[in-house]
Protein backbone atom coordinates (compact mmCIF):
# COMPACT_ATOMS: atom_id res chain seq x y z
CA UNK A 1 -2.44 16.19 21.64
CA UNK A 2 -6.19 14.60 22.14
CA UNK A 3 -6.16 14.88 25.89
CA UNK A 4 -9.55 16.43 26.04
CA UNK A 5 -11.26 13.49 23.57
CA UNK A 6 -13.70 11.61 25.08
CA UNK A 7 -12.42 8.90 26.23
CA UNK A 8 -13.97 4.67 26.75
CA UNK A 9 -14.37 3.52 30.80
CA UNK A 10 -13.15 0.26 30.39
CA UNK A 11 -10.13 -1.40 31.92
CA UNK A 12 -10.58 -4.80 30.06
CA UNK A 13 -12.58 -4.98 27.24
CA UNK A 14 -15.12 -7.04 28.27
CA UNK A 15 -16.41 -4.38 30.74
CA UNK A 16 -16.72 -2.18 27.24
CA UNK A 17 -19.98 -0.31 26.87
CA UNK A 18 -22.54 0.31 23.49
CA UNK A 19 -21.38 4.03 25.16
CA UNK A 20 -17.78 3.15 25.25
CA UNK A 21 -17.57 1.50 21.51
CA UNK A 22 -19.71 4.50 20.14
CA UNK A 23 -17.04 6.93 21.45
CA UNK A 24 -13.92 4.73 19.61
CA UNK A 25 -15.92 4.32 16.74
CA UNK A 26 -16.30 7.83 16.35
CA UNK A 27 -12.32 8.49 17.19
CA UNK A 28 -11.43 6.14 14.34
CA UNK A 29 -13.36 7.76 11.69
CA UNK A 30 -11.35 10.45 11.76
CA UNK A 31 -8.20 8.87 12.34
CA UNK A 32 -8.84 6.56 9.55
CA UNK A 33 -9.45 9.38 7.16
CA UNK A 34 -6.27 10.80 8.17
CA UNK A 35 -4.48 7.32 6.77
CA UNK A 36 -3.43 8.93 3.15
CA UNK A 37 -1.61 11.69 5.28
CA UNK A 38 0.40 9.40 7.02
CA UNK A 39 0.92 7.17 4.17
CA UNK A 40 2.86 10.54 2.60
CA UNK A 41 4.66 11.17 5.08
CA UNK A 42 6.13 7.77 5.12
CA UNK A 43 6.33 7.39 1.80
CA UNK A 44 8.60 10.68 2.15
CA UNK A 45 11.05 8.84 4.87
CA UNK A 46 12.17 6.76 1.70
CA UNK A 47 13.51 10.04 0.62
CA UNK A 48 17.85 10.07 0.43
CA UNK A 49 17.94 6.30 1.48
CA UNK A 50 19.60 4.88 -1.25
CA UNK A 51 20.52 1.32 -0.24
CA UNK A 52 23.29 1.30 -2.67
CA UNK A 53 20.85 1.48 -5.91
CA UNK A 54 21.53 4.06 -8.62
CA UNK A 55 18.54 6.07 -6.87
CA UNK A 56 16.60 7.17 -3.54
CA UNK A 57 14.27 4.83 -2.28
CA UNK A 58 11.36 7.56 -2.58
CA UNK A 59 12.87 8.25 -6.40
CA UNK A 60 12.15 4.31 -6.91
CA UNK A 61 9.06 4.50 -6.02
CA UNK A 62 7.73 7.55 -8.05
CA UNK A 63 9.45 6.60 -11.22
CA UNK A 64 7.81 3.11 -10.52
CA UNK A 65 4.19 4.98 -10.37
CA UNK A 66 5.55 7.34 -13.47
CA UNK A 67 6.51 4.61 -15.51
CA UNK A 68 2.73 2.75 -15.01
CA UNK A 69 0.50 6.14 -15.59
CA UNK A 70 2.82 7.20 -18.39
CA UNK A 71 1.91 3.46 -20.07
CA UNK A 72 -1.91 4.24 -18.98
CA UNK A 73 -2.62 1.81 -16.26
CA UNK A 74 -5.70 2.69 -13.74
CA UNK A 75 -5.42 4.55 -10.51
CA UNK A 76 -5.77 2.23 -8.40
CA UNK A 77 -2.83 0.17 -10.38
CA UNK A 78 -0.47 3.36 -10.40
CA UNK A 79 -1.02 3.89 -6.43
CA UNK A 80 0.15 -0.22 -5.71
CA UNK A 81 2.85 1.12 -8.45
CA UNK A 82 4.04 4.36 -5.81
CA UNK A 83 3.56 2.06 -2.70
CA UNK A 84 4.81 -1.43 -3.43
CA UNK A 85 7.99 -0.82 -1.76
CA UNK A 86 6.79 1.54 1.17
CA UNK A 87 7.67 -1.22 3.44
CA UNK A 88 11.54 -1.05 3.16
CA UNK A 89 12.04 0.78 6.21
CA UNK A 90 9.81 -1.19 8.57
CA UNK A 91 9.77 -4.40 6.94
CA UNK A 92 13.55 -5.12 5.00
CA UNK A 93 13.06 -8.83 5.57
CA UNK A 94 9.35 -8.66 4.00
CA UNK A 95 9.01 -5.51 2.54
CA UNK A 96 6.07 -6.87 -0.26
CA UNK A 97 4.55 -7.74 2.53
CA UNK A 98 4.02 -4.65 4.58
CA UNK A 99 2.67 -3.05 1.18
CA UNK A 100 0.67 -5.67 0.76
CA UNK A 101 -0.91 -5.50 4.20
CA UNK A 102 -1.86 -1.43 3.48
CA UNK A 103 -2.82 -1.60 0.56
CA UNK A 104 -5.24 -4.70 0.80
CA UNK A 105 -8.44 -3.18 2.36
CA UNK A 106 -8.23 -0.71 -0.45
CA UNK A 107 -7.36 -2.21 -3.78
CA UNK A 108 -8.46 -5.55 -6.38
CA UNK A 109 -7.32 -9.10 -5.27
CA UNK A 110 -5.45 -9.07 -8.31
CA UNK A 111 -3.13 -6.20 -7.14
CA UNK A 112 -3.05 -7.16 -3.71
CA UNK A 113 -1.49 -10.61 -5.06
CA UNK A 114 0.75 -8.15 -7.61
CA UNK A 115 1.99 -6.13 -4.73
CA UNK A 116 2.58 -8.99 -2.16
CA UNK A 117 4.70 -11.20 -4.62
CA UNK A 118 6.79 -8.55 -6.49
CA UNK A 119 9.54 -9.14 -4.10
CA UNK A 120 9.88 -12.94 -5.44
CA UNK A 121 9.53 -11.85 -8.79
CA UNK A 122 11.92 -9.00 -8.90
CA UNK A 123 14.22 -11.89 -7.73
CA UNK A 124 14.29 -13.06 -10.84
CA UNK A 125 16.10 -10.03 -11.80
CA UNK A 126 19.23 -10.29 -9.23
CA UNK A 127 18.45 -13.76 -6.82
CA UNK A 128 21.32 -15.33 -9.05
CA UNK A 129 23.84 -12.49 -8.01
CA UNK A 130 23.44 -13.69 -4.44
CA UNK A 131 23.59 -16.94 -4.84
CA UNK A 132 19.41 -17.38 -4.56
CA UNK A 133 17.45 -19.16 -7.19
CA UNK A 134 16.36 -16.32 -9.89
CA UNK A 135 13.56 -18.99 -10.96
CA UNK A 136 11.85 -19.27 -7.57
CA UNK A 137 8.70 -17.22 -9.34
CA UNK A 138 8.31 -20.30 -11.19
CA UNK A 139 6.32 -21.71 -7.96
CA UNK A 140 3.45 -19.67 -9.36
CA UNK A 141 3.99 -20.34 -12.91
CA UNK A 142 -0.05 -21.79 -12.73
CA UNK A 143 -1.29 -18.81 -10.89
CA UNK A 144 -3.92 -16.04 -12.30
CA UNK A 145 -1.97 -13.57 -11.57
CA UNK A 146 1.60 -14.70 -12.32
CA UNK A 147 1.38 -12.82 -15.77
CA UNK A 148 0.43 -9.44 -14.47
CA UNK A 149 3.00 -9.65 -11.73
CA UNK A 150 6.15 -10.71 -13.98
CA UNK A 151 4.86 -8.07 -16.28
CA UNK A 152 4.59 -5.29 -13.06
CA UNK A 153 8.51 -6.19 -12.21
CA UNK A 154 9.92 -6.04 -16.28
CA UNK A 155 7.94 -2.92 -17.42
CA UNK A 156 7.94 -0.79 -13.95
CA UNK A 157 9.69 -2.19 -11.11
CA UNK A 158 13.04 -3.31 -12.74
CA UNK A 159 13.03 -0.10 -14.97
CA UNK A 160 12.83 2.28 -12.40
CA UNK A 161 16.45 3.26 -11.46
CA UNK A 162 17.12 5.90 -14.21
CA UNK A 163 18.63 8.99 -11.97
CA UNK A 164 18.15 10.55 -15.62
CA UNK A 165 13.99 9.14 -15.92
CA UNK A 166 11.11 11.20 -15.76
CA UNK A 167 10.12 10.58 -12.64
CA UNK A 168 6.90 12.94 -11.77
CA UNK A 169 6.76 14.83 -8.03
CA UNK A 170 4.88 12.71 -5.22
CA UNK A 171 2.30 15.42 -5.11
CA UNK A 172 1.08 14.51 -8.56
CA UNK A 173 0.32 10.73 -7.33
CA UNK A 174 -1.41 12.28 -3.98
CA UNK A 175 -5.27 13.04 -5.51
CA UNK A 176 -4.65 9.67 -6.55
CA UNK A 177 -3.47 8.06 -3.24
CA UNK A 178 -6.34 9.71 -1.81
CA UNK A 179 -8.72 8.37 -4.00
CA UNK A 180 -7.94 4.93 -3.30
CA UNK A 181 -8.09 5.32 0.25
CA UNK A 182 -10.81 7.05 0.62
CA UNK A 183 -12.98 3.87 1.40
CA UNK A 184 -11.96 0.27 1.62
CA UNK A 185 -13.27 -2.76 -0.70
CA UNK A 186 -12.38 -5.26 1.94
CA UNK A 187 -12.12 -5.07 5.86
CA UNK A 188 -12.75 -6.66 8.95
CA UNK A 189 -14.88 -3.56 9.80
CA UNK A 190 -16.65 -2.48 6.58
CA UNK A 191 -19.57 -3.47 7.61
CA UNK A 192 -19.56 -1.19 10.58
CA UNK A 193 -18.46 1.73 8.26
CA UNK A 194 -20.90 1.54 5.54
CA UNK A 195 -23.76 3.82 5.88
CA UNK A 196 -26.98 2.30 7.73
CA UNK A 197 -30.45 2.74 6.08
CA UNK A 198 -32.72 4.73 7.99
CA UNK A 199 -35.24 3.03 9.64
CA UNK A 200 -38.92 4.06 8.65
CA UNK A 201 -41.06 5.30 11.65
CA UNK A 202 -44.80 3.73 11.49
């Protein structure tokens, strides 16, 4: 599909070039900015798979996100709301995590935290059922953001499996998705991304 890109000379990466790197740096700009695209279309695989709950995964999610904007929480809040369990169908054993993980660039510390222990807090819901400890959310009892992420799981997450819920289209969330991922907070490379002043000629 890219065959005619420019392409980097290198067979190890220490033989890499300023040449080279200037050629993959341009590449991932505009793979990055595709990222929201292929963040809907995964979102969308969660579509049908029901895992034995009253609703679709996808449904789940979008009543999740419906349930926060409807209560007036922030964009950036209702997007971790839409995506927190994106990671179902890669990551079963750690889903919170793989939503965690994408989202984190993009969004507060305080949602990152929100998304990443849901899973543990949503235990409290259903860990007794399987003969898991429904209290193991108490290991954060002390932490900032305990509070926000007990209330995350009661108002949104646990209520969200109403087949009969307003439950708004995913293409309503997208401007939103979009927005939050247009540029991230916190990354590795953000340094490299952010604009660099000009230099003034003498």
């Amino acid at each position: 599909m890219h065959e005619h890109e420019p392409r980097a000379q290198f067979k190890h990466m220490e033989e890499g070039t300023a040449e080279d790197w200037q050629i993959i740096s341009q590449a991932f700009g505009g793979f990055a900015r595709e990222l929201p695209d292929r963040v809907i279309d995964h979102l969308r695989l969660l579509e049908g798979d029901c895992g034995g709950f009253p609703v679709d995964r996808l449904t789940h999610c979008l009543q999740t996100a419906t349930l926060a904007h409807r209560d007036g929480r922030d964009e950036e809040y209702v997007v971790c709301a839409l995506l927190h369990d994106i990671g179902d169908t890669l990551g079963p054993y750690n889903h919170a995590d793989v939503a965690a993980s994408l989202l984190e660039p993009f969004v507060s510390e305080e949602n990152h935290w929100m998304v990443k222990h849901h899973a543990i807090f949503q235990g409290y819901y259903f860990f007794d059922h399987l003969g898991l400890d429904r209290d193991l959310r108490e290991q954060f009892r002390d932490h900032p953001c305990f509070d926000r992420t007990e209330e995350f799981c009661a108002k949104y997450d646990a209520a969200a499996f109403d087949p009969e819920q307003e439950t708004l289209p995913l293409s309503f969330f997208e401007p939103m998705l979009r927005r939050v991922m247009a540029k991230p907070k916190r990354s590795l490379y953000k340094k490299s991304l952010d604009p660099q002043p000009e230099r003034k000629t003498a």
